[in-house]
PDB file of N, CA and C in Angstrom:
ATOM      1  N   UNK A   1     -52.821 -58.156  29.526  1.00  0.00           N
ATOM      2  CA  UNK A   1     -53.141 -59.315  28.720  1.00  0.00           C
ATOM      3  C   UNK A   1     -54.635 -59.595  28.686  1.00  0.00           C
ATOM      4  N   UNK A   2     -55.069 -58.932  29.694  1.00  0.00           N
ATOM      5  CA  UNK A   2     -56.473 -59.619  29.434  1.00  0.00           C
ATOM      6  C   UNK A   2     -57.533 -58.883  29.397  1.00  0.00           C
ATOM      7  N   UNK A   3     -56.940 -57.720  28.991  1.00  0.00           N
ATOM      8  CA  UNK A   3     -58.018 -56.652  28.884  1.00  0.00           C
ATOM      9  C   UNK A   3     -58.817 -56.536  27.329  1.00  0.00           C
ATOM     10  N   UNK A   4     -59.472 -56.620  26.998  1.00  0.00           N
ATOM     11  CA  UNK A   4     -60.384 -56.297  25.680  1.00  0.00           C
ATOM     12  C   UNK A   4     -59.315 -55.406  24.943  1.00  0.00           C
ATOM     13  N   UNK A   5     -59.759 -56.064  23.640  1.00  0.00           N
ATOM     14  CA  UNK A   5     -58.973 -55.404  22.382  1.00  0.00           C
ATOM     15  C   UNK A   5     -59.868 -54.061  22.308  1.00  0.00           C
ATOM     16  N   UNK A   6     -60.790 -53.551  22.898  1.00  0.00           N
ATOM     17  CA  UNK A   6     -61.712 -52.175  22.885  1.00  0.00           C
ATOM     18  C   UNK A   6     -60.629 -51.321  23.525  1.00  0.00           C
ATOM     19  N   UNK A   7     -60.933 -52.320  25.150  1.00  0.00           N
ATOM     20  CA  UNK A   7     -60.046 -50.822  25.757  1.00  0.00           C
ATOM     21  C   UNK A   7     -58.361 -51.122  25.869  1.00  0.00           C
ATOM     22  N   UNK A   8     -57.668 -52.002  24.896  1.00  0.00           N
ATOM     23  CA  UNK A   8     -56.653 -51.279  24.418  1.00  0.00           C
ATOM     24  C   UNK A   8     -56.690 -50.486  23.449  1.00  0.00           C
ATOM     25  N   UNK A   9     -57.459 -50.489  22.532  1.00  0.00           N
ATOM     26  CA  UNK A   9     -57.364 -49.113  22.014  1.00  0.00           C
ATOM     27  C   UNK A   9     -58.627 -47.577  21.970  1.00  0.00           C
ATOM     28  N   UNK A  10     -58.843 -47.844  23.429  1.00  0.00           N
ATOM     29  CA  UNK A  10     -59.236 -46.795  23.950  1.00  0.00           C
ATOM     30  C   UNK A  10     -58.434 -45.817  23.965  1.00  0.00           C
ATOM     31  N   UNK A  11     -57.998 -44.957  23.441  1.00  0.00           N
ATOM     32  CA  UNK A  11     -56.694 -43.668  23.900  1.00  0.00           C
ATOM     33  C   UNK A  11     -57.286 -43.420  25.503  1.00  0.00           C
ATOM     34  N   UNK A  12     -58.341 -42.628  25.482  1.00  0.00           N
ATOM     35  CA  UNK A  12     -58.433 -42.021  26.784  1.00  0.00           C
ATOM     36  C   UNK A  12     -58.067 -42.556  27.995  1.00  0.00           C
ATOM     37  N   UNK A  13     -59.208 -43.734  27.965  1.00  0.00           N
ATOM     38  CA  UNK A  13     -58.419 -44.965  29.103  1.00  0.00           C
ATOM     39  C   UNK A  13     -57.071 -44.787  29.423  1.00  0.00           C
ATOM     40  N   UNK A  14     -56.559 -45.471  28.076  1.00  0.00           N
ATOM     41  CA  UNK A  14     -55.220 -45.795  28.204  1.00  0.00           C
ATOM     42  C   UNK A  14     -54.325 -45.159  28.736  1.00  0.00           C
ATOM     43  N   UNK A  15     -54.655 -43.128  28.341  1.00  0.00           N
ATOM     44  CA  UNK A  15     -53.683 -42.400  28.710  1.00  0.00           C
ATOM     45  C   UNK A  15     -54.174 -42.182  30.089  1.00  0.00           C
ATOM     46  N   UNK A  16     -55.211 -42.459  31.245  1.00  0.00           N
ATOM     47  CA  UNK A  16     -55.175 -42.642  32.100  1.00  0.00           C
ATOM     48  C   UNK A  16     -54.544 -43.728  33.301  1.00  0.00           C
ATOM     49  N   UNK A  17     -54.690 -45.118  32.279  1.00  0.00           N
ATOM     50  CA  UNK A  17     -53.956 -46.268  33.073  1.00  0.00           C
ATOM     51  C   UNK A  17     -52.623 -46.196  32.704  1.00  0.00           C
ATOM     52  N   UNK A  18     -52.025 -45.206  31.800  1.00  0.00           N
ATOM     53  CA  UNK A  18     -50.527 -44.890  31.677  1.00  0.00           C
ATOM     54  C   UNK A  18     -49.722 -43.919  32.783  1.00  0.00           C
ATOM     55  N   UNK A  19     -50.780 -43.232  33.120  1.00  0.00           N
ATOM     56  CA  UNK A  19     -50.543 -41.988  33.751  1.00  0.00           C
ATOM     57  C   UNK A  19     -50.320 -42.816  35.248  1.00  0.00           C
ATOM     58  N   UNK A  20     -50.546 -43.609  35.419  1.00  0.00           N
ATOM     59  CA  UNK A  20     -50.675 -44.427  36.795  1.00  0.00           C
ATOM     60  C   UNK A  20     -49.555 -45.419  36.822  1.00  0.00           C
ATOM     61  N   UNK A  21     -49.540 -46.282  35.729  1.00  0.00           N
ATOM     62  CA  UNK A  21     -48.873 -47.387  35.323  1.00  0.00           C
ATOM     63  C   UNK A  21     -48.206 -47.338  33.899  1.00  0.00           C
ATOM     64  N   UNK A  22     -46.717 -47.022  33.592  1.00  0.00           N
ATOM     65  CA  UNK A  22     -46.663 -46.856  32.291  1.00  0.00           C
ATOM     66  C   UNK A  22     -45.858 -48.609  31.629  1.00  0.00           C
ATOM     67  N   UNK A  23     -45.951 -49.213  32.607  1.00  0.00           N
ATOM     68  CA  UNK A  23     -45.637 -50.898  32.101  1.00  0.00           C
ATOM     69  C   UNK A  23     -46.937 -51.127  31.019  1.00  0.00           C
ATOM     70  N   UNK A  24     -48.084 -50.280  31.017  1.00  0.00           N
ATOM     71  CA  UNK A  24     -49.385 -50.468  30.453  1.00  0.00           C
ATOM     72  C   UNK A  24     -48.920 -50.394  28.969  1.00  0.00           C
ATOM     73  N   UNK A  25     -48.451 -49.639  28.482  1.00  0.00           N
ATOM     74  CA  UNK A  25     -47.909 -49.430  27.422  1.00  0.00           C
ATOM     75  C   UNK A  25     -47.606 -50.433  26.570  1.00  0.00           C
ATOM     76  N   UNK A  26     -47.216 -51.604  26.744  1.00  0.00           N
ATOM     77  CA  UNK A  26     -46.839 -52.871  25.991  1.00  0.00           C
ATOM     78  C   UNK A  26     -48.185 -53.599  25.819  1.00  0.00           C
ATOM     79  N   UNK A  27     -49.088 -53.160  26.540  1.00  0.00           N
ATOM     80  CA  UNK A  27     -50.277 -53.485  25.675  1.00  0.00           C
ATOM     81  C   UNK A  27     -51.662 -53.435  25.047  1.00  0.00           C
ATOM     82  N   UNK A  28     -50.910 -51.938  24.781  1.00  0.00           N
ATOM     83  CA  UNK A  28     -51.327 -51.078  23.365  1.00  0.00           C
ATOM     84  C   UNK A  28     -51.743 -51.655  22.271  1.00  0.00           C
ATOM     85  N   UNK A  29     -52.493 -51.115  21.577  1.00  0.00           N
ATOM     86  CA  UNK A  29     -52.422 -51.709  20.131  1.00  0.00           C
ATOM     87  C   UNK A  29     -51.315 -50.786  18.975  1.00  0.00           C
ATOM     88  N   UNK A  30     -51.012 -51.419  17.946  1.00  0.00           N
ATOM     89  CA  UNK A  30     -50.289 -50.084  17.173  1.00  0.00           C
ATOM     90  C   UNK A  30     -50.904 -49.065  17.252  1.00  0.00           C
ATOM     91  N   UNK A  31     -51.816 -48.734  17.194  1.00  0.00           N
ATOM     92  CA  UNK A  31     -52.504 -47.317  16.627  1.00  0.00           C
ATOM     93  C   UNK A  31     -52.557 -46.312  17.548  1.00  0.00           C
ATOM     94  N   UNK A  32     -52.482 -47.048  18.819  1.00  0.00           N
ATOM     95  CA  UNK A  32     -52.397 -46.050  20.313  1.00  0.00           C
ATOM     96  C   UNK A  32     -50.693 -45.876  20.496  1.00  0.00           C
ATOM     97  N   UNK A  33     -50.132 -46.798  20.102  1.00  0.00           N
ATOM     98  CA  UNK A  33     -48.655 -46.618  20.124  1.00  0.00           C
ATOM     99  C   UNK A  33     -48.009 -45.051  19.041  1.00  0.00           C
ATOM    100  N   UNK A  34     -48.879 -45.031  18.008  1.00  0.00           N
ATOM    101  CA  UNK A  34     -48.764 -44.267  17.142  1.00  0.00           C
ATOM    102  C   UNK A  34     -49.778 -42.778  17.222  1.00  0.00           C
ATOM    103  N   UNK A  35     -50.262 -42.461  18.473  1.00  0.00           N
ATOM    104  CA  UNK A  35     -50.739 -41.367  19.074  1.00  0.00           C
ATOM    105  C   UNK A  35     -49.689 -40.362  19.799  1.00  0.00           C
ATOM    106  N   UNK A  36     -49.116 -39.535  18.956  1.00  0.00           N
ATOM    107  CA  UNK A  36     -48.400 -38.391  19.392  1.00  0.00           C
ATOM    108  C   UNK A  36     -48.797 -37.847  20.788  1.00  0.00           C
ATOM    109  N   UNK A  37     -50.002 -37.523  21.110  1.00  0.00           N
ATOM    110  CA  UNK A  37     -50.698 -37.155  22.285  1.00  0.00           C
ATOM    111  C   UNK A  37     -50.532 -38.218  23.546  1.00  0.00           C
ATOM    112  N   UNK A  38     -50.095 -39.477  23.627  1.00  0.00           N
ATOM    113  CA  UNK A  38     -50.304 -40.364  24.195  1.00  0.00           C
ATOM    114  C   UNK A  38     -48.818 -40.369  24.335  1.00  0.00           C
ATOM    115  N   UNK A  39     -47.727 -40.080  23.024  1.00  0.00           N
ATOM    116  CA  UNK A  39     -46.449 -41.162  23.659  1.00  0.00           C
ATOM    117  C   UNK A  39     -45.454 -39.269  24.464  1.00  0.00           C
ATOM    118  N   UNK A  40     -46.628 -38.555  24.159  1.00  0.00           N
ATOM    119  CA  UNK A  40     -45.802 -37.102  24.539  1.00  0.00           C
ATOM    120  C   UNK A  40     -45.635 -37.339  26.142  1.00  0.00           C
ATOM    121  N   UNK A  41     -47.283 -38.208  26.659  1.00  0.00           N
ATOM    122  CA  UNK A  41     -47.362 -38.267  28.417  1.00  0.00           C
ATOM    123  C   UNK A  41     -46.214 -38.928  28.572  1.00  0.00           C
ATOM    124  N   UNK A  42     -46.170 -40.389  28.101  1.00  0.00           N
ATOM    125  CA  UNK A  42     -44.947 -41.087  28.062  1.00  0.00           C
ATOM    126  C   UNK A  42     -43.383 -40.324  28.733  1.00  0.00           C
ATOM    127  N   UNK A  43     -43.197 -39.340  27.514  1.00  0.00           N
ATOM    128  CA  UNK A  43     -42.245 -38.745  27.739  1.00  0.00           C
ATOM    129  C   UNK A  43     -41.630 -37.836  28.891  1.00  0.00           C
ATOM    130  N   UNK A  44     -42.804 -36.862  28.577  1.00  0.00           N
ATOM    131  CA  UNK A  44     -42.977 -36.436  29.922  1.00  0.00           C
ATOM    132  C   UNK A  44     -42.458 -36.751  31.235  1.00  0.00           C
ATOM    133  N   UNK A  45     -43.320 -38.285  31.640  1.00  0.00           N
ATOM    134  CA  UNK A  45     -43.017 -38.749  32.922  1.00  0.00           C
ATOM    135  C   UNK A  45     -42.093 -39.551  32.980  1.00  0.00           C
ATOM    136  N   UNK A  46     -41.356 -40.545  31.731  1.00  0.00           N
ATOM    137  CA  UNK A  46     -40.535 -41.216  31.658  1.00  0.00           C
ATOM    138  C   UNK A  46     -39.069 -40.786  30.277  1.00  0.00           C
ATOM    139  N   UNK A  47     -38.196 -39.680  30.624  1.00  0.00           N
ATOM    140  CA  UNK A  47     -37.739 -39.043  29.219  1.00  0.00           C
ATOM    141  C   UNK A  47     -36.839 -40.206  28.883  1.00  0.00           C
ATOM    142  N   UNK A  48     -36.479 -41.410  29.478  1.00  0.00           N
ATOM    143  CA  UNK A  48     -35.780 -41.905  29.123  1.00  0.00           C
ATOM    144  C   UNK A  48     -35.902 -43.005  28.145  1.00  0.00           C
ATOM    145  N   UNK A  49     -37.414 -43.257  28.068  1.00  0.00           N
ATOM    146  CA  UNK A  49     -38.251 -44.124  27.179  1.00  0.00           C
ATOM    147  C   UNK A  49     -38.366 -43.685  25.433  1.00  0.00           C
ATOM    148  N   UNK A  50     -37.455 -41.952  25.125  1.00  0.00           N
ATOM    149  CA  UNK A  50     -37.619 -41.688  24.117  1.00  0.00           C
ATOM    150  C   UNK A  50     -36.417 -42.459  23.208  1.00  0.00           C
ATOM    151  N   UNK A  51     -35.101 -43.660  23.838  1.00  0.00           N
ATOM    152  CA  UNK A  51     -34.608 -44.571  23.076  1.00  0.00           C
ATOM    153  C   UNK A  51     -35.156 -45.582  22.670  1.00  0.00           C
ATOM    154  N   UNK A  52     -36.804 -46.115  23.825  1.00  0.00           N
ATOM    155  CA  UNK A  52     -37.024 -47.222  22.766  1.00  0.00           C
ATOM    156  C   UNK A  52     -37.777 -47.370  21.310  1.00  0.00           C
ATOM    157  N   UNK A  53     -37.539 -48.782  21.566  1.00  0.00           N
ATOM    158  CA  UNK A  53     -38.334 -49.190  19.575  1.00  0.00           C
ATOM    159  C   UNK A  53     -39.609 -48.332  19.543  1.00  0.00           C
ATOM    160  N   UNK A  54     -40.692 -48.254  20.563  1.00  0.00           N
ATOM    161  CA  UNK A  54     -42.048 -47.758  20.665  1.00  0.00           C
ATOM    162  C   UNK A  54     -42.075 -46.494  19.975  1.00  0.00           C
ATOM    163  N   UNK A  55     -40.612 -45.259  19.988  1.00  0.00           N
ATOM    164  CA  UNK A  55     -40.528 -44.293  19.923  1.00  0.00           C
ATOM    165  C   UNK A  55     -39.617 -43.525  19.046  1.00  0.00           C
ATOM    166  N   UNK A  56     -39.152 -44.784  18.033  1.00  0.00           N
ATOM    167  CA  UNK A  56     -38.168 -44.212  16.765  1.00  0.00           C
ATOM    168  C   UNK A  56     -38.719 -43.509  16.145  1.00  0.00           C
ATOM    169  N   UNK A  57     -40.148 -42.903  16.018  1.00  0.00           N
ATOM    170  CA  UNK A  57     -40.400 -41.902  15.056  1.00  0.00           C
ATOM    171  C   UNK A  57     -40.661 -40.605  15.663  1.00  0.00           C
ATOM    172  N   UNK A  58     -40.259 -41.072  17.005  1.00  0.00           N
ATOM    173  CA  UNK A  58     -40.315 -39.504  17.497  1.00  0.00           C
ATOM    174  C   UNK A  58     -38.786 -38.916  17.820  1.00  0.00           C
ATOM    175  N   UNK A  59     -37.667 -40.092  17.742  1.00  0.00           N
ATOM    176  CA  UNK A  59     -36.705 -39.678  17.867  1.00  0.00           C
ATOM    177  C   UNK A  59     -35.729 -38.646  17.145  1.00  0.00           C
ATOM    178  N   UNK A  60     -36.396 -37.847  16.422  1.00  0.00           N
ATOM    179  CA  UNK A  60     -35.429 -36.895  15.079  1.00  0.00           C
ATOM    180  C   UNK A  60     -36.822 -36.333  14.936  1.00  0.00           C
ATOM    181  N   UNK A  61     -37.877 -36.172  15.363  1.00  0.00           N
ATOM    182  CA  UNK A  61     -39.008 -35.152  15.420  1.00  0.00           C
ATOM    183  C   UNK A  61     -38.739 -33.751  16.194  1.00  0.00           C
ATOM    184  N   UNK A  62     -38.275 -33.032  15.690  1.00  0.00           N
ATOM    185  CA  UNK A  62     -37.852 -31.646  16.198  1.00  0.00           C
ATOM    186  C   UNK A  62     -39.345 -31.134  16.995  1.00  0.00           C
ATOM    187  N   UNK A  63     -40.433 -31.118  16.191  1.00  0.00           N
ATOM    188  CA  UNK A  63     -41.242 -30.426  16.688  1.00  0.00           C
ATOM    189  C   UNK A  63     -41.735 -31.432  18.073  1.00  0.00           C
ATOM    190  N   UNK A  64     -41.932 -32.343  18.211  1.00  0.00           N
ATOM    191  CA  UNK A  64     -42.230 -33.533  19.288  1.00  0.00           C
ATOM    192  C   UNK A  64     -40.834 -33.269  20.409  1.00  0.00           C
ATOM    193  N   UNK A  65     -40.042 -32.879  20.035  1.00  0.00           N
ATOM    194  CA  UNK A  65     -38.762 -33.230  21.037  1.00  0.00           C
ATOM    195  C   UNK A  65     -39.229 -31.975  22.055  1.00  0.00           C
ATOM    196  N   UNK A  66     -39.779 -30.808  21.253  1.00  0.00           N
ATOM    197  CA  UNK A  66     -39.360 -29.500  21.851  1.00  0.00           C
ATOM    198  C   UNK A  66     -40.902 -29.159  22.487  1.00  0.00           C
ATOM    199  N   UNK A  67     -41.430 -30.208  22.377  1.00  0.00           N
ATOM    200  CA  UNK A  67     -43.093 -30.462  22.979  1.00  0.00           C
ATOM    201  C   UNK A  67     -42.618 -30.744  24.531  1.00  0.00           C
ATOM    202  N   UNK A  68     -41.943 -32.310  24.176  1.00  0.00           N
ATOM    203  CA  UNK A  68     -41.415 -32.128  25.387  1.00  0.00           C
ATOM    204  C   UNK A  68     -40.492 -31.918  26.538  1.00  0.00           C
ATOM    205  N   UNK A  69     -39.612 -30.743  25.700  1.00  0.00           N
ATOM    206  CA  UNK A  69     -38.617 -30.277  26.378  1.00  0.00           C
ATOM    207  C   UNK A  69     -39.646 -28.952  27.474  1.00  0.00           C
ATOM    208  N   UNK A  70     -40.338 -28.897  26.783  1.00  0.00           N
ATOM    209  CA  UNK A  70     -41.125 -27.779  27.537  1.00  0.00           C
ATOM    210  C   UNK A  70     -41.616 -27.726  28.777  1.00  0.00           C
ATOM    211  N   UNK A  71     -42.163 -29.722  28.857  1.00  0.00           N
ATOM    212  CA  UNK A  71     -42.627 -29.796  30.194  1.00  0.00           C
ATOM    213  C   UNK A  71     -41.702 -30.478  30.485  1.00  0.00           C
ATOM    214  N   UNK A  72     -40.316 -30.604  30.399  1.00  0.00           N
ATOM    215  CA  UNK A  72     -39.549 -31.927  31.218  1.00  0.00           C
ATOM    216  C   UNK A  72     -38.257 -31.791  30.436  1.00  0.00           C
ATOM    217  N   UNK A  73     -37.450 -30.738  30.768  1.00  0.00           N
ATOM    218  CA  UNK A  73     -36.037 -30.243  30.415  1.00  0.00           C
ATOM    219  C   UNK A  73     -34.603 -31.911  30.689  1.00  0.00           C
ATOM    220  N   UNK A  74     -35.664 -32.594  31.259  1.00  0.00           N
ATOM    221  CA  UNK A  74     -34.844 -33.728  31.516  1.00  0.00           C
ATOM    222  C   UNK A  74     -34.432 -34.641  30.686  1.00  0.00           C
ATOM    223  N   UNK A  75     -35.514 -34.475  29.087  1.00  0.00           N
ATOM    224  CA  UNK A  75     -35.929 -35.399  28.120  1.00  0.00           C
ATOM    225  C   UNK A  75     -34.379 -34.955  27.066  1.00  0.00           C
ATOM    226  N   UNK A  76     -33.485 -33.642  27.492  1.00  0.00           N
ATOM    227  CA  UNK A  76     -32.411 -33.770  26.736  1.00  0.00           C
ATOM    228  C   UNK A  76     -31.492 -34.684  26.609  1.00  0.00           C
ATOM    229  N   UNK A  77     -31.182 -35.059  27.948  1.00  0.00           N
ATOM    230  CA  UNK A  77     -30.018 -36.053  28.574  1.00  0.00           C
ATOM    231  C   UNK A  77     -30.514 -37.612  27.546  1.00  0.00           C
ATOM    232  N   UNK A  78     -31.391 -37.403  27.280  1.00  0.00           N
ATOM    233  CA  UNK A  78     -31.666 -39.086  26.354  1.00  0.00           C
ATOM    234  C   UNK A  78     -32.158 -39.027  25.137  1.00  0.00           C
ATOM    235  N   UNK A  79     -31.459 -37.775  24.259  1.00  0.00           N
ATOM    236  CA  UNK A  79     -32.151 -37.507  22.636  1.00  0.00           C
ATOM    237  C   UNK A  79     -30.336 -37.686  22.388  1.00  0.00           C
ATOM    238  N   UNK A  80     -30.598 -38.205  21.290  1.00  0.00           N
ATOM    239  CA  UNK A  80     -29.976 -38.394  20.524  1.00  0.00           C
ATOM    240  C   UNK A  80     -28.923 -37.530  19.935  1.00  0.00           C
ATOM    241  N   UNK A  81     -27.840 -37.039  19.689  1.00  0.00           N
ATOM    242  CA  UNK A  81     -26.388 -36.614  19.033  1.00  0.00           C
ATOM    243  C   UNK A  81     -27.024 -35.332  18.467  1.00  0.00           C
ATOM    244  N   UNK A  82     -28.273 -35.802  17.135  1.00  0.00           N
ATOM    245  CA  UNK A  82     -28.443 -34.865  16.148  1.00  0.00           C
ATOM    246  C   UNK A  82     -29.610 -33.812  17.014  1.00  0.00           C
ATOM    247  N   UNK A  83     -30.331 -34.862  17.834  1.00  0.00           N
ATOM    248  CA  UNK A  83     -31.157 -33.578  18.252  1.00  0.00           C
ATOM    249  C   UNK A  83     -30.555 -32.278  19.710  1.00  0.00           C
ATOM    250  N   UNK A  84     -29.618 -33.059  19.948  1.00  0.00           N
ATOM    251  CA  UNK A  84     -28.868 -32.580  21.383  1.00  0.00           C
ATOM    252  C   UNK A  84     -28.103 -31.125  20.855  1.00  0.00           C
ATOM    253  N   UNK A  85     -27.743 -31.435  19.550  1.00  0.00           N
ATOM    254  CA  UNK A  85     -26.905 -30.446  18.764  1.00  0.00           C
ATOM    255  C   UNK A  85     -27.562 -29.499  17.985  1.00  0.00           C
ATOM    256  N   UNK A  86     -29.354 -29.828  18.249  1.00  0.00           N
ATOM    257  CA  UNK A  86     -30.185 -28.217  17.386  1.00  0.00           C
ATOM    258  C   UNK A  86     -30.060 -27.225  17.993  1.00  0.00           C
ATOM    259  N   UNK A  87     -30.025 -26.076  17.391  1.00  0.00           N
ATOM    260  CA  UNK A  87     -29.999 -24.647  17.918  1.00  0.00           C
ATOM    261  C   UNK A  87     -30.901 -24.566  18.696  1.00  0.00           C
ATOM    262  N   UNK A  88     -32.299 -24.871  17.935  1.00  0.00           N
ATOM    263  CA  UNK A  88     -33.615 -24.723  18.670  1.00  0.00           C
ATOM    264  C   UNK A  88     -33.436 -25.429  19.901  1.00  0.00           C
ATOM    265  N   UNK A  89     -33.482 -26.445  20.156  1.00  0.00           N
ATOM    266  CA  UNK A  89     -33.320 -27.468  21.332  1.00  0.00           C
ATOM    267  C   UNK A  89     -32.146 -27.102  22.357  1.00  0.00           C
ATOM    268  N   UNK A  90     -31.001 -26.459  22.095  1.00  0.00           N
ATOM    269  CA  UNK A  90     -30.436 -26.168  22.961  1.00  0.00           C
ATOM    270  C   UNK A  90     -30.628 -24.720  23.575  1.00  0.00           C
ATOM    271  N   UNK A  91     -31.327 -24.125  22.667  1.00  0.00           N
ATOM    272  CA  UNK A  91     -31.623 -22.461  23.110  1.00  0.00           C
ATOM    273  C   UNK A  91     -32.770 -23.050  24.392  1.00  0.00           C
ATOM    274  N   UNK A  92     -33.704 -23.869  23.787  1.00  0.00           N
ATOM    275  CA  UNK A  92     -34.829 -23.722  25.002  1.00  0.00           C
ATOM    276  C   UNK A  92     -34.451 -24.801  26.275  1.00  0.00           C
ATOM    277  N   UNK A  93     -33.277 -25.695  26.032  1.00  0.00           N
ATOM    278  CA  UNK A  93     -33.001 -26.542  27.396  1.00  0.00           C
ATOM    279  C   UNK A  93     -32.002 -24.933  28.623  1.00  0.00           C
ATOM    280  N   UNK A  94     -31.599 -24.095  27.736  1.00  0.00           N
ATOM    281  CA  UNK A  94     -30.411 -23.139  28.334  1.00  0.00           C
ATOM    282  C   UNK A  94     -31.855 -22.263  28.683  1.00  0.00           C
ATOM    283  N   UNK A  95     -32.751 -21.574  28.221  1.00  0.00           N
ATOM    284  CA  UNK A  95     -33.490 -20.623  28.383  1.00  0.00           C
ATOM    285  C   UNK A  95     -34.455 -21.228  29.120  1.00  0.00           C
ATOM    286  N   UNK A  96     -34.657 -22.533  29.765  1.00  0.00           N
ATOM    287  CA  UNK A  96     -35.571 -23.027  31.267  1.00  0.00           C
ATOM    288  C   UNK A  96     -34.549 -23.445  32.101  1.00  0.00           C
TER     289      UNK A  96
END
């Protein structure tokens, strides 16, 4: 709350005080919310965060899902019906 509207939307910062603290996240600005590079760490360390609101546009992103299935085979268990059921996505959760 009381950090400067700068360094919330600092990416770099941010993806450092995320990497530590990901409660940080809620106060983002949109535009850091909307950094592919930023909500991938997210994922990464938290796969279960790919149901919330923050992350509906990555939810049916094939190429984003399989970003981070790569580092974190865990991020299957919380995608969604349509993506659980891609060829692609299930070849590489079976082939790590």
């Amino acid at each position: 709350e009381f950090a400067s509207k700068r360094l919330k939307g600092d990416k770099e910062i941010l993806l450092e005080i995320i990497k530590k603290d990901l409660d940080a996240l809620k106060y983002a600005t949109p535009s850091i919310i909307d950094d592919e590079e930023l909500m991938l760490e997210v994922i990464i360390r938290e796969p279960e965060y790919i149901g919330l609101d923050n992350f509906k546009k990555y939810q049916n992103s094939k190429d984003f899902i399989l970003k981070a299935l790569k580092q974190n085979t865990l991020v299957y268990k919380y995608l969604n019906k349509k993506m659980q059921n891609d060829k692609d996505i299930q070849a590489l959760t079976k082939s790590s």
